[in-house]
C-alpha atoms as a PDB file:
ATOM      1  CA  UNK A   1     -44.772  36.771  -8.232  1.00  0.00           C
ATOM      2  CA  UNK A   2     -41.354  37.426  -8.795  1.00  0.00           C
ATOM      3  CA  UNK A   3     -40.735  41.468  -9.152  1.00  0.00           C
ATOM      4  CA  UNK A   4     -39.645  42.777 -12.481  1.00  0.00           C
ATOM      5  CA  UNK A   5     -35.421  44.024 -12.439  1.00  0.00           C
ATOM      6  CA  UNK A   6     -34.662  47.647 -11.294  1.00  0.00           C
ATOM      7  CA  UNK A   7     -33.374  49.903 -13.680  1.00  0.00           C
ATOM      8  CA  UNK A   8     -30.214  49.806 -11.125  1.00  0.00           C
ATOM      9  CA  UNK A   9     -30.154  45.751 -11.415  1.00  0.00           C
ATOM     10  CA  UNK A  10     -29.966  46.505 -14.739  1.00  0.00           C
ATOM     11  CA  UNK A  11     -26.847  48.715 -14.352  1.00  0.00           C
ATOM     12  CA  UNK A  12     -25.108  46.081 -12.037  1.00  0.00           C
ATOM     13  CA  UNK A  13     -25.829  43.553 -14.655  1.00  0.00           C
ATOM     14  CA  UNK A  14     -24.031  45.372 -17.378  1.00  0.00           C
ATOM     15  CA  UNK A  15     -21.226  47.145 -15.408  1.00  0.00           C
ATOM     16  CA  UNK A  16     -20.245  43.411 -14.216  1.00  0.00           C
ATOM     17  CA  UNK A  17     -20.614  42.481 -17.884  1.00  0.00           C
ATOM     18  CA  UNK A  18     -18.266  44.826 -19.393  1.00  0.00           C
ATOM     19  CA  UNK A  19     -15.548  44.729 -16.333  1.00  0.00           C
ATOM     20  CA  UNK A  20     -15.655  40.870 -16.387  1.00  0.00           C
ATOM     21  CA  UNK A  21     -15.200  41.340 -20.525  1.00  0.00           C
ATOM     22  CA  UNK A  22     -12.551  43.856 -20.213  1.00  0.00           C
ATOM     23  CA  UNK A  23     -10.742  41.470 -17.871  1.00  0.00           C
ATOM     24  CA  UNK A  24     -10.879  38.763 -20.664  1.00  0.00           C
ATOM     25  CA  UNK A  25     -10.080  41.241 -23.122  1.00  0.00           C
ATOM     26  CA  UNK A  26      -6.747  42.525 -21.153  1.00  0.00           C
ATOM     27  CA  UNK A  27      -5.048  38.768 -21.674  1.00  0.00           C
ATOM     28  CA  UNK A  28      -5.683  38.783 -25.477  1.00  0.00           C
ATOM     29  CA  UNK A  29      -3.931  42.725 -25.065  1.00  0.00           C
ATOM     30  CA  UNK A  30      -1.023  41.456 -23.850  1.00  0.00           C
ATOM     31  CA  UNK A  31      -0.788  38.565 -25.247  1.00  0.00           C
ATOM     32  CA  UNK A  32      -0.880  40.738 -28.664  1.00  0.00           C
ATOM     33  CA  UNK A  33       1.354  43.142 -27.718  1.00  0.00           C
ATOM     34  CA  UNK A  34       4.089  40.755 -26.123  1.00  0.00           C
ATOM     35  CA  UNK A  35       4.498  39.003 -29.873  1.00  0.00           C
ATOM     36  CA  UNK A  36       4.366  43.207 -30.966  1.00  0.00           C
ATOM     37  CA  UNK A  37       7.083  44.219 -28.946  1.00  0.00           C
ATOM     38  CA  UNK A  38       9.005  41.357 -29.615  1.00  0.00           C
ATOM     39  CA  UNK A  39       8.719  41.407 -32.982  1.00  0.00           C
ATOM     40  CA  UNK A  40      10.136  45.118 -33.112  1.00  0.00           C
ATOM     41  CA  UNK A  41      12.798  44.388 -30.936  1.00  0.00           C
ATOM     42  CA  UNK A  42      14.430  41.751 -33.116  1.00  0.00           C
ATOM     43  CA  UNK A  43      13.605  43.638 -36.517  1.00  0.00           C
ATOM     44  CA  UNK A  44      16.931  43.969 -38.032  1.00  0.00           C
ATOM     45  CA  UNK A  45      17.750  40.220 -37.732  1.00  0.00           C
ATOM     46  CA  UNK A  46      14.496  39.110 -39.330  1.00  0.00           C
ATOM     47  CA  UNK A  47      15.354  41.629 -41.887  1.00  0.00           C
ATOM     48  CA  UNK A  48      18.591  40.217 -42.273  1.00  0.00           C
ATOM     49  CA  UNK A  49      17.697  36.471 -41.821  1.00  0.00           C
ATOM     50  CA  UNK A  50      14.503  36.315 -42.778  1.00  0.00           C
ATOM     51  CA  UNK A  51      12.709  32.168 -42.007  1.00  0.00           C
ATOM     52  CA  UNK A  52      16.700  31.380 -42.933  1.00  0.00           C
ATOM     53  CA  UNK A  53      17.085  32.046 -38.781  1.00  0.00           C
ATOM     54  CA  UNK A  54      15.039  29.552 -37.855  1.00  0.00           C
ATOM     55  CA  UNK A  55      16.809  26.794 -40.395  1.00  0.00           C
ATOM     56  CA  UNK A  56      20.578  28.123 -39.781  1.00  0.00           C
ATOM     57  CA  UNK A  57      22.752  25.891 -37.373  1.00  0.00           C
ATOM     58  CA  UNK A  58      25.237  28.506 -37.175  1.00  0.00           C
ATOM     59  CA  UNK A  59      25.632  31.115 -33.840  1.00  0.00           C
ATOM     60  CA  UNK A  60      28.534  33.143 -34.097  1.00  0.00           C
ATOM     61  CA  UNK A  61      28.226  36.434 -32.686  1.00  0.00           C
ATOM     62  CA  UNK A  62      32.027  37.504 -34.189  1.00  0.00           C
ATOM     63  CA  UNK A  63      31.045  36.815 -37.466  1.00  0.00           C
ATOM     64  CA  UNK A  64      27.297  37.882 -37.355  1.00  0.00           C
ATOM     65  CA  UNK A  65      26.285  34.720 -38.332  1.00  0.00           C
ATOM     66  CA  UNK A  66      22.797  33.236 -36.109  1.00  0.00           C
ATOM     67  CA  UNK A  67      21.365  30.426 -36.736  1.00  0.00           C
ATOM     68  CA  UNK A  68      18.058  29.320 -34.499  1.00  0.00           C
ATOM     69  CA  UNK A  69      18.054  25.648 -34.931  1.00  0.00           C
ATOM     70  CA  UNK A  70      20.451  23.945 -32.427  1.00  0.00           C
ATOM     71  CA  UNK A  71      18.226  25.881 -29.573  1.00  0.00           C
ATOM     72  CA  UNK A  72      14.647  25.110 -31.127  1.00  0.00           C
ATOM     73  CA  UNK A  73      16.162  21.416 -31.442  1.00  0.00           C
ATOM     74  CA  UNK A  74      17.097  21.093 -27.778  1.00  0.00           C
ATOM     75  CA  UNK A  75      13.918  23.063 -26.319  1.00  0.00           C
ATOM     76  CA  UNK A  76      11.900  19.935 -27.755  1.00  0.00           C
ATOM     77  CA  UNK A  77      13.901  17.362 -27.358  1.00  0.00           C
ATOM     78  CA  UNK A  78      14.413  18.126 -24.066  1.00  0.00           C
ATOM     79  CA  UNK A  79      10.551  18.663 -23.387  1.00  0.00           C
ATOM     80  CA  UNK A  80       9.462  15.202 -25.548  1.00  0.00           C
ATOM     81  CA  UNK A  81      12.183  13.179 -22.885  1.00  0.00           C
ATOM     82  CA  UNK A  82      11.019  14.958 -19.862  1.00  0.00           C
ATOM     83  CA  UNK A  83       7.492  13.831 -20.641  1.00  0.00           C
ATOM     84  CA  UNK A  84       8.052  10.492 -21.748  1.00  0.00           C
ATOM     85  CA  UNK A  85       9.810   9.990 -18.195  1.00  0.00           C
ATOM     86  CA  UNK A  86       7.165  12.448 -16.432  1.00  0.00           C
ATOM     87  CA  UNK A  87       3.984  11.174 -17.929  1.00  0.00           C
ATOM     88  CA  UNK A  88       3.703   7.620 -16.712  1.00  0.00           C
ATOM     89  CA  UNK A  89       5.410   8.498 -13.386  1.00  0.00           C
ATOM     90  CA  UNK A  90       2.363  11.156 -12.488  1.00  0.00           C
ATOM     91  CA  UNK A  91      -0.349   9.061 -13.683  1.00  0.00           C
ATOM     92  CA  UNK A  92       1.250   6.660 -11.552  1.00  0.00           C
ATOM     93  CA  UNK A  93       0.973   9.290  -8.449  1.00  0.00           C
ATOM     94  CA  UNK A  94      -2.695  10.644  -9.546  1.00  0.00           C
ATOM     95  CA  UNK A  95      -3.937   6.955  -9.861  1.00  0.00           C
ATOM     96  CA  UNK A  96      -2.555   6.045  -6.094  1.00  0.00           C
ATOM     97  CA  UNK A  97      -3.654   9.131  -4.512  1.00  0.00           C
ATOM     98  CA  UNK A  98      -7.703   9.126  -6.100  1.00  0.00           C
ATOM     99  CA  UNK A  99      -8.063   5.436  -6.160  1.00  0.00           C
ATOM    100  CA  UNK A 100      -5.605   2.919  -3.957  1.00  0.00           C
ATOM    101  CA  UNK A 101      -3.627   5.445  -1.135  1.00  0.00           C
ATOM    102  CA  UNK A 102      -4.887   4.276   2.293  1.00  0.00           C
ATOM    103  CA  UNK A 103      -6.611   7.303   4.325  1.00  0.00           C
ATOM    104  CA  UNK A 104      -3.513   8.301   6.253  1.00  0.00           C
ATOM    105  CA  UNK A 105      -1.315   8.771   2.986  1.00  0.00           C
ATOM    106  CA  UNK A 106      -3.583  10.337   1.198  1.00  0.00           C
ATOM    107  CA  UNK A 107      -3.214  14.322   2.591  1.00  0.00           C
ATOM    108  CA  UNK A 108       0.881  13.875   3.515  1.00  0.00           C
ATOM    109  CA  UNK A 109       1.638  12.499  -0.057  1.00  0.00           C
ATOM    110  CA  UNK A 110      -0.446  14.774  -1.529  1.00  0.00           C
ATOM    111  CA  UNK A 111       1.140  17.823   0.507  1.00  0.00           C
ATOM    112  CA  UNK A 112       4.404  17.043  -0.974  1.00  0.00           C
ATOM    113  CA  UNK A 113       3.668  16.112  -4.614  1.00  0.00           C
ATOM    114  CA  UNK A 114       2.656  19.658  -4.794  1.00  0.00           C
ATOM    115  CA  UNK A 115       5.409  21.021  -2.506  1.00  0.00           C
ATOM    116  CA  UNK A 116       7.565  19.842  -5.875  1.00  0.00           C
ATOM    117  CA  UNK A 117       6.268  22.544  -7.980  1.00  0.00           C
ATOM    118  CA  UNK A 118       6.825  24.931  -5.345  1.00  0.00           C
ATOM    119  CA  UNK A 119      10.704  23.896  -5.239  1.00  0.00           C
ATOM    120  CA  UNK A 120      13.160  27.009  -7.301  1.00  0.00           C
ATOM    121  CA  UNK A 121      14.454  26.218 -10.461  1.00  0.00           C
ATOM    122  CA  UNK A 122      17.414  27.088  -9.289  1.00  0.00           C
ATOM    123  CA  UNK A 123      17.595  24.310  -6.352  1.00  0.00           C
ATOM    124  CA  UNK A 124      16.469  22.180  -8.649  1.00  0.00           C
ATOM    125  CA  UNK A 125      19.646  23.209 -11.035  1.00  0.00           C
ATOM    126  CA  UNK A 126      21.529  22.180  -8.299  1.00  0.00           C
ATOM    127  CA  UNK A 127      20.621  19.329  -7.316  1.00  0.00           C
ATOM    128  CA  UNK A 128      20.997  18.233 -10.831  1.00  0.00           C
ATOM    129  CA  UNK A 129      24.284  19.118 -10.950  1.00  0.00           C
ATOM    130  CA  UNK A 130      25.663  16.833  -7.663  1.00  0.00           C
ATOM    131  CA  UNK A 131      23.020  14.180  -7.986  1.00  0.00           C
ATOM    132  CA  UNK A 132      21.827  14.130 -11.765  1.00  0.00           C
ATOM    133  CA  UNK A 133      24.865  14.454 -13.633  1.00  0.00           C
ATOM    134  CA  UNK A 134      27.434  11.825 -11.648  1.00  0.00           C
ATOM    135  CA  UNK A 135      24.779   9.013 -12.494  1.00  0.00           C
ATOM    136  CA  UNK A 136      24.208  10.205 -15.940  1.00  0.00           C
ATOM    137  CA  UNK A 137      27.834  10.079 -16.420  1.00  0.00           C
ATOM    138  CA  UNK A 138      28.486   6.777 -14.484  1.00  0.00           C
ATOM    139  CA  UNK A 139      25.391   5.798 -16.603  1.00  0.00           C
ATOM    140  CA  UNK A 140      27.361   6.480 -19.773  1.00  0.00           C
ATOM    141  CA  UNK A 141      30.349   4.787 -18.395  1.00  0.00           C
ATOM    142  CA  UNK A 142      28.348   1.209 -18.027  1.00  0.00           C
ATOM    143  CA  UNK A 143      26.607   1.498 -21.490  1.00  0.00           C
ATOM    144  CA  UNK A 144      27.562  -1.405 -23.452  1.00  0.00           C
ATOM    145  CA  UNK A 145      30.119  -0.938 -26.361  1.00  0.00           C
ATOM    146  CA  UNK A 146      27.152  -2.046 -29.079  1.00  0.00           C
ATOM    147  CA  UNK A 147      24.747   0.492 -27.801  1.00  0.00           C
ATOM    148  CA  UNK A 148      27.141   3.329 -28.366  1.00  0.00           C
ATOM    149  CA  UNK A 149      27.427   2.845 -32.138  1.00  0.00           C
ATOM    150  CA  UNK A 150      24.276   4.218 -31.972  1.00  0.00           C
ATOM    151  CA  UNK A 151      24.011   8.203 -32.421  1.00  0.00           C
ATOM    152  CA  UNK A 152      21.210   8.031 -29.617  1.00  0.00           C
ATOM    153  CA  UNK A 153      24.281   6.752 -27.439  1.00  0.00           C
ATOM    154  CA  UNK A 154      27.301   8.689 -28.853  1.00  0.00           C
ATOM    155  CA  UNK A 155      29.681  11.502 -27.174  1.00  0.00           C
ATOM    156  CA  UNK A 156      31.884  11.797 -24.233  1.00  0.00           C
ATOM    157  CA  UNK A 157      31.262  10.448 -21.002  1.00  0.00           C
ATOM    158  CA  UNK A 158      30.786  14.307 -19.355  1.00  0.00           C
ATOM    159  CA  UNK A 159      27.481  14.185 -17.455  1.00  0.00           C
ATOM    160  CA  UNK A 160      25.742  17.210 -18.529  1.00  0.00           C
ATOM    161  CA  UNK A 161      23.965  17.042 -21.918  1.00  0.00           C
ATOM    162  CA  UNK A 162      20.130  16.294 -23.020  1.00  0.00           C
ATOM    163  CA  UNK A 163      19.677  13.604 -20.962  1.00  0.00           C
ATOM    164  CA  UNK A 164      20.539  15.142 -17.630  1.00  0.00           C
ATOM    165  CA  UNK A 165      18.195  18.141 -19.178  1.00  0.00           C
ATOM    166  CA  UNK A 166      15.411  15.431 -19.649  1.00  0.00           C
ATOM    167  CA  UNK A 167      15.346  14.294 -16.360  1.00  0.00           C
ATOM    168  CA  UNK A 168      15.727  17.666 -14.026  1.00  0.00           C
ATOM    169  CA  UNK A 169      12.631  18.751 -16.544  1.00  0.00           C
ATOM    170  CA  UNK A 170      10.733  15.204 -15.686  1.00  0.00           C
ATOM    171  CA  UNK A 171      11.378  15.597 -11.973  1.00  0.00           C
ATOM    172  CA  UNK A 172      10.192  19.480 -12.500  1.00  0.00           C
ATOM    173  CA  UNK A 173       7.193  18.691 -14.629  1.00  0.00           C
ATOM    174  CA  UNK A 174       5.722  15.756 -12.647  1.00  0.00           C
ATOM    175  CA  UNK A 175       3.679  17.449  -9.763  1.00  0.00           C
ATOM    176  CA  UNK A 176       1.728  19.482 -12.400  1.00  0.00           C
ATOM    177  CA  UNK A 177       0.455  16.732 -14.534  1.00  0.00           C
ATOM    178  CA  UNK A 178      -0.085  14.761 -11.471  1.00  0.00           C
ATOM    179  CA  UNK A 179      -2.075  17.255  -9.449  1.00  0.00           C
ATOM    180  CA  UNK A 180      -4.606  18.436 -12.569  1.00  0.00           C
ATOM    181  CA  UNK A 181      -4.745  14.546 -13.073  1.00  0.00           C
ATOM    182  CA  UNK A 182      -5.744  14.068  -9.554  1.00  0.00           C
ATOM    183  CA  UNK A 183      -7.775  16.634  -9.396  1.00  0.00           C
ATOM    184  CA  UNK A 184      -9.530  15.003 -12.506  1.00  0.00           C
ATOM    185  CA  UNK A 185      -9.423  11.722 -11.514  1.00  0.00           C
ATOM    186  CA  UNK A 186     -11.538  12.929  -8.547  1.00  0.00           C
ATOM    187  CA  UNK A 187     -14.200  14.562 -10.625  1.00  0.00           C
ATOM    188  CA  UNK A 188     -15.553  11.114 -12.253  1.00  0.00           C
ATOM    189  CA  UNK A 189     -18.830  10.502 -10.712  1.00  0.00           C
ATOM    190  CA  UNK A 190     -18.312   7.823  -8.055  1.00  0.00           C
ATOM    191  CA  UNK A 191     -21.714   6.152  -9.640  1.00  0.00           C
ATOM    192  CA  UNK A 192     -19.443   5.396 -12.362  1.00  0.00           C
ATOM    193  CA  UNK A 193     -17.035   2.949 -10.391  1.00  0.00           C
ATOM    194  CA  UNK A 194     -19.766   1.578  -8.712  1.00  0.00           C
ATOM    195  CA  UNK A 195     -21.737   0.519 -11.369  1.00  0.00           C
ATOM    196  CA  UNK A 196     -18.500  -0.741 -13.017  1.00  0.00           C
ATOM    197  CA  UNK A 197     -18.117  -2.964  -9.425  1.00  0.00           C
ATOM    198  CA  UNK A 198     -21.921  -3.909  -9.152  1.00  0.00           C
ATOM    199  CA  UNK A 199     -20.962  -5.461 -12.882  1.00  0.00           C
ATOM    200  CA  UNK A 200     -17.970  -7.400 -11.481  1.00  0.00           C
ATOM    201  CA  UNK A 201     -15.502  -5.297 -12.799  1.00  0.00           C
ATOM    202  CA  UNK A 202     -11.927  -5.628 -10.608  1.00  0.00           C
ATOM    203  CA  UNK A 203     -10.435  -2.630  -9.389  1.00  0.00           C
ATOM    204  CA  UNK A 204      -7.730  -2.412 -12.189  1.00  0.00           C
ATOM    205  CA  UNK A 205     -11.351  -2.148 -14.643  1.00  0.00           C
ATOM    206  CA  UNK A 206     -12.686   0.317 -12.760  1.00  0.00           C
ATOM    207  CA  UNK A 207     -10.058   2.164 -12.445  1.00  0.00           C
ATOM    208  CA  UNK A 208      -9.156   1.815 -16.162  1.00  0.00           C
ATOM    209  CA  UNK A 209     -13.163   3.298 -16.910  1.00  0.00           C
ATOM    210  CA  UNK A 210     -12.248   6.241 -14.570  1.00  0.00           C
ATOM    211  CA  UNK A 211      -8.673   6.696 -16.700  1.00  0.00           C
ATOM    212  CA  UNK A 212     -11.103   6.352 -19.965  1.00  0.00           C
ATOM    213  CA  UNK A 213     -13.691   9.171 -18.926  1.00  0.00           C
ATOM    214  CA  UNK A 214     -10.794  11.351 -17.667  1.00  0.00           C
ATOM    215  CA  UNK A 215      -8.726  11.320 -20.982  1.00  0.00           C
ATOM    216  CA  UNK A 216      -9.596  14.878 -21.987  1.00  0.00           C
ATOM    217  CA  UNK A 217      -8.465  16.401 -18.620  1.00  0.00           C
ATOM    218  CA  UNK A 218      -5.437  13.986 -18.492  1.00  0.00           C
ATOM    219  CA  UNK A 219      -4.250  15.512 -22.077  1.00  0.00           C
ATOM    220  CA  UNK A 220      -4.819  19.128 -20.968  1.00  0.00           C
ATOM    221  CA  UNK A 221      -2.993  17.439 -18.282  1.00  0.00           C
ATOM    222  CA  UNK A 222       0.021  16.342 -20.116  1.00  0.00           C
ATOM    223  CA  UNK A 223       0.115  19.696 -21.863  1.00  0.00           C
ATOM    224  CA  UNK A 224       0.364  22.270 -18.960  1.00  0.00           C
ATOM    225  CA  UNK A 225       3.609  20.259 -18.462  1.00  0.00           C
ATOM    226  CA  UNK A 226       5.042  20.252 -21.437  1.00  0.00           C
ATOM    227  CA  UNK A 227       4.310  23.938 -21.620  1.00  0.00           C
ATOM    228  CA  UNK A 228       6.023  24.162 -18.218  1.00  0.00           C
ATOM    229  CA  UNK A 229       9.231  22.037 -19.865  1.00  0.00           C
ATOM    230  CA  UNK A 230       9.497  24.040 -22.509  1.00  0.00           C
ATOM    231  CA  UNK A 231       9.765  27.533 -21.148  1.00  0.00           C
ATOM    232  CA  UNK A 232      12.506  26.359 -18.205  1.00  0.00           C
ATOM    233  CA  UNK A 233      15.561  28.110 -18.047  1.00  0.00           C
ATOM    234  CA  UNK A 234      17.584  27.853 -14.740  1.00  0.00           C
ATOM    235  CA  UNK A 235      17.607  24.354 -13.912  1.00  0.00           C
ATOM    236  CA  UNK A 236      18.262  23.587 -17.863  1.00  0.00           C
ATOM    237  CA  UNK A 237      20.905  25.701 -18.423  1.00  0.00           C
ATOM    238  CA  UNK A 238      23.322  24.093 -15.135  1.00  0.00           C
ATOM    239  CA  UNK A 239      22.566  20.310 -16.579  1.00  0.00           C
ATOM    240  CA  UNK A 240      22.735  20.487 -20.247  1.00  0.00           C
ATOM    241  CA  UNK A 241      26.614  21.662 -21.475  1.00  0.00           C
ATOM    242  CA  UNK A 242      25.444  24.663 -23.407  1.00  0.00           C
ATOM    243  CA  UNK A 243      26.543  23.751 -27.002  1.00  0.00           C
ATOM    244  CA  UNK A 244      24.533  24.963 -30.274  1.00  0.00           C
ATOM    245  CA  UNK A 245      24.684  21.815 -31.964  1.00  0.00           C
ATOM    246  CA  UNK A 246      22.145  19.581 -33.310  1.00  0.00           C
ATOM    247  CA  UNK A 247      22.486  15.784 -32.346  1.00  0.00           C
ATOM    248  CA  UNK A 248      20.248  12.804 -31.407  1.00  0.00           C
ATOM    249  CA  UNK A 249      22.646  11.943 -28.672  1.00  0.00           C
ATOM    250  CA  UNK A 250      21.252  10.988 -25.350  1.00  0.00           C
ATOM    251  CA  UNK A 251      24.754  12.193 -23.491  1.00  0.00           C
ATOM    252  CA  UNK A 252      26.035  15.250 -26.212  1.00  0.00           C
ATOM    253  CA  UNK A 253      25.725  18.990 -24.626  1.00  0.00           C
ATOM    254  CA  UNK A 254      23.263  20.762 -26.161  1.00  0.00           C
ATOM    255  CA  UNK A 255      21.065  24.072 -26.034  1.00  0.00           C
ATOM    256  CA  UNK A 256      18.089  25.615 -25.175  1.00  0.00           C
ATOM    257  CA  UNK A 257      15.871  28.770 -26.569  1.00  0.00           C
ATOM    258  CA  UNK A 258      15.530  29.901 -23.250  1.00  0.00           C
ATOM    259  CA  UNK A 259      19.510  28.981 -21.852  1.00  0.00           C
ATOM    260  CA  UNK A 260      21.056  30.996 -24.145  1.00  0.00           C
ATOM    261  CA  UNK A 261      18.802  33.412 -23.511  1.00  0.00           C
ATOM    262  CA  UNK A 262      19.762  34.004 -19.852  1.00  0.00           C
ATOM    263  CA  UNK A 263      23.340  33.083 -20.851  1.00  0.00           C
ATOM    264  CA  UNK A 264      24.367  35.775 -23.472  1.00  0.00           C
ATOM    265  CA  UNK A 265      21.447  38.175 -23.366  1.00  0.00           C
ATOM    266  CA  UNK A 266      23.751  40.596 -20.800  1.00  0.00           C
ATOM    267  CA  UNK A 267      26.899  39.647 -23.331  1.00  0.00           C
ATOM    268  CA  UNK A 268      25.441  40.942 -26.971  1.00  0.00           C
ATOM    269  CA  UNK A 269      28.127  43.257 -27.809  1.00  0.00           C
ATOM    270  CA  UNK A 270      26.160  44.724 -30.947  1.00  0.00           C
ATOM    271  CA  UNK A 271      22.554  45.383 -31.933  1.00  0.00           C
ATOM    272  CA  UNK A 272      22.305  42.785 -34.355  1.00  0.00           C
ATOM    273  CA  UNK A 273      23.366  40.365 -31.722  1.00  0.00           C
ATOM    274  CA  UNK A 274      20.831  41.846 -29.322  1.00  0.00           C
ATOM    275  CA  UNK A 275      18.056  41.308 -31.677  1.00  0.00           C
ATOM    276  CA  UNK A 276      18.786  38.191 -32.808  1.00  0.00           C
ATOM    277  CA  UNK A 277      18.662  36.809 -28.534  1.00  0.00           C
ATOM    278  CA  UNK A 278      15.100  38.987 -28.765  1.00  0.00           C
ATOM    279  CA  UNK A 279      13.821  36.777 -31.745  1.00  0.00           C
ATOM    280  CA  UNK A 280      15.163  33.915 -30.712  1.00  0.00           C
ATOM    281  CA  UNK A 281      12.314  34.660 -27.635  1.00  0.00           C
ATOM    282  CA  UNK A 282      10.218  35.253 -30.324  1.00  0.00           C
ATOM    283  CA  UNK A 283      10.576  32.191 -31.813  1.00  0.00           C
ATOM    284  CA  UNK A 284       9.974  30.280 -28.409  1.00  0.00           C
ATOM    285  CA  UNK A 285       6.607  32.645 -27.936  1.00  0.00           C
ATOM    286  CA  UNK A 286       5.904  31.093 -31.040  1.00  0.00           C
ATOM    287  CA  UNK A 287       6.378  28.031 -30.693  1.00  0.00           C
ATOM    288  CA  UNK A 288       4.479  28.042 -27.328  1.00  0.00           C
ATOM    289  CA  UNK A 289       1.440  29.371 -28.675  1.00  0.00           C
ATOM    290  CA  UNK A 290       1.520  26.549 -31.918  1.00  0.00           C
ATOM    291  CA  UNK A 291       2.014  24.137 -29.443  1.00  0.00           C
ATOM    292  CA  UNK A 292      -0.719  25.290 -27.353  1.00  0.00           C
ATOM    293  CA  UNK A 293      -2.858  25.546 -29.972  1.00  0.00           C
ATOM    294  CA  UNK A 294      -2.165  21.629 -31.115  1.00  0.00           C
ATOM    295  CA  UNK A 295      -3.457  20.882 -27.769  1.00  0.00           C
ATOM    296  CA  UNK A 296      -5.962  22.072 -27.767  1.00  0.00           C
ATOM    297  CA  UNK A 297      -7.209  20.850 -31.162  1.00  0.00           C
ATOM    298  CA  UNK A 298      -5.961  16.918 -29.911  1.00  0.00           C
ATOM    299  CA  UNK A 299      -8.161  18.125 -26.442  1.00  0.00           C
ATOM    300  CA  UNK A 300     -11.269  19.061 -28.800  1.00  0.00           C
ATOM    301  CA  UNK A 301     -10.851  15.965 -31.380  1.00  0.00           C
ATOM    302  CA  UNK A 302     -10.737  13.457 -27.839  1.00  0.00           C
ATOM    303  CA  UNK A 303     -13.819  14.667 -26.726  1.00  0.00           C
ATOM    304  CA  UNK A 304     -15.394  14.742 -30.348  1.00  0.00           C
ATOM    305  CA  UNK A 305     -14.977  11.034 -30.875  1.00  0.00           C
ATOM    306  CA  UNK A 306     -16.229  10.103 -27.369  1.00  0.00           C
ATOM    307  CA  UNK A 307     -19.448   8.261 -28.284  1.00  0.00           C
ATOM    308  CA  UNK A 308     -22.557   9.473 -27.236  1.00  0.00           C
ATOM    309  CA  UNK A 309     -24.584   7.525 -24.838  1.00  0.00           C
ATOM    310  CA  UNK A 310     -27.506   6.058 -26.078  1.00  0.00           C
ATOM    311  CA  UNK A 311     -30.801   6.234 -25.164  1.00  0.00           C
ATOM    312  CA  UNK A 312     -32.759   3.261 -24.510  1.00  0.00           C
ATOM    313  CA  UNK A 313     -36.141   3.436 -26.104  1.00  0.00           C
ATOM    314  CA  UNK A 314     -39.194   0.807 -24.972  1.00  0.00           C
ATOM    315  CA  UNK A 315     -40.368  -1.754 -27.998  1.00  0.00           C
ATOM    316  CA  UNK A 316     -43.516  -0.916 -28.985  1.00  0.00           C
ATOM    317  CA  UNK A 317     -46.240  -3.546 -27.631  1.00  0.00           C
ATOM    318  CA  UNK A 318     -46.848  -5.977 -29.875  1.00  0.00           C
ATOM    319  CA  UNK A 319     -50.541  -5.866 -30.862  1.00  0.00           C
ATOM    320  CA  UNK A 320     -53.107  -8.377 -29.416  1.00  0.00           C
END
């Protein structure tokens, strides 16, 4: 017979349960008060601009006149082209690397998909600079004359601007969607593609059932890099001109919540220009934490409609 728990079991039991819950407890704590100290530190320009900040266009520190939008605006714009480019490309990796890479690949590719991640924005800001930005603007040169009377198409022919942004983000935000996807890719059950083979699926089906059981994880997936786009600041801020505007322009220099940021926050000459840098980081912890929150309601909603597998029941015997 099993022997009844010490009183000292008991002890262990509990002291593990309240360290392990204190632990938990600790990220909510700072969580809280990061959005606290923010908040106080950028009082007297929500007092003075109230939701207007987040709606103005204007940023002149002379005048006193701040205006959120041009950087909100560029933050996701930049993020929504950085994963339209990223998110195909790393499925692309996760797919060869857990289904098709040949033995001897599979370990050296891997090693440097996630040596990417490990890369400094700031080498990455560079690289953008002297490799990015002469094809963007040689890019811009070639575009037909019909395309730019388009205002996705528009502005001078300078390189930097929301496209370069786009793609030093895609090229940053690639080996973390396509490690967690690889890493969920590899957690189907292998019973799965082998029943979908003893069935004589091809490997393109199989590997489609694999992609269709691995949605959720490939979301979460997708997020973690657009949270990762989002919050960049270095690499951004050497690629995309640095102009508070708001434009649909592919080529036009543009900001970010996070670039101007680390471009003026040494520079505010006055406290109202101090606090208004502060809630413009309040407005990107904001914005983080909605968008986090979206995810993980599209995460929860995926894996509510998945249909429940059924459970074959015998037919009752027919009576004699």
């Amino acid at each position: 017979m099993a022997s009844r728990p010490s009183r000292t079991d008991f002890r262990v039991d509990l002291g593990f349960r309240l360290g392990t819950g204190a632990l938990a407890a600790l990220v909510c704590l700072i969580v809280v008060g990061i959005g606290v100290v923010l908040t106080r530190e950028s009082w007297l320009s929500i007092e003075k601009f109230g939701l207007g900040f987040w709606r103005g266009t204007t940023w002149d520190p002379v005048s006193g006149e701040f205006g959120a939008l041009p950087f909100i605006w560029g933050t996701l714009y930049s993020s929504v082209i950085a994963l339209l480019i990223a998110t195909p490309v790393a499925l692309g990796i996760a797919i060869f690397l857990s289904e098709l890479s040949p033995h001897a690949l599979k370990q050296p590719l891997t090693f440097l998909t996630e040596l990417l991640a490990a890369i400094p924005s700031i080498v990455y800001g560079i690289w953008g600079v002297f490799v990015l930005v002469p094809v963007v603007r040689r890019l811009q040169v070639l575009t037909p004359d019909f395309l730019k009377k388009f205002p996705l198409f528009t502005g001078p022919p300078l390189g930097v601007g929301m496209l370069a942004a786009g793609l030093v983000l895609a090229v940053m935000v690639v080996p973390f969607i396509a490690s967690v996807a690889r890493e969920i890719l590899k957690a189907v059950p292998v019973n799965q593609r082998e029943a979908a083979y003893a069935l004589g699926a091809t490997r393109w089906e199989a590997i489609r059932m694999a992609l269709y059981y691995a949605r959720t994880g490939i979301i979460g997936a997708v997020m973690l890099g657009l949270g990762r786009a989002l919050g960049e600041t270095i690499a951004v801020t050497m690629v995309i001109g640095n102009n508070p505007q708001v434009s649909w322009s592919l080529f036009a220099p543009q900001y970010t919540m996070a670039a101007v940021i680390a471009n003026e926050f040494t520079e505010a000459a006055n406290k109202l220009y101090l606090d208004a840098l502060v809630e413009i980081g309040l407005v990107l912890f904001t914005i983080t934490i909605v968008i986090n929150g979206l995810s993980r309601l599209l995460i929860w909603s995926v894996s509510e409609r998945a249909p429940a597998r059924k459970v074959l029941k015998p037919e009752p015997a027919l009576a004699a």
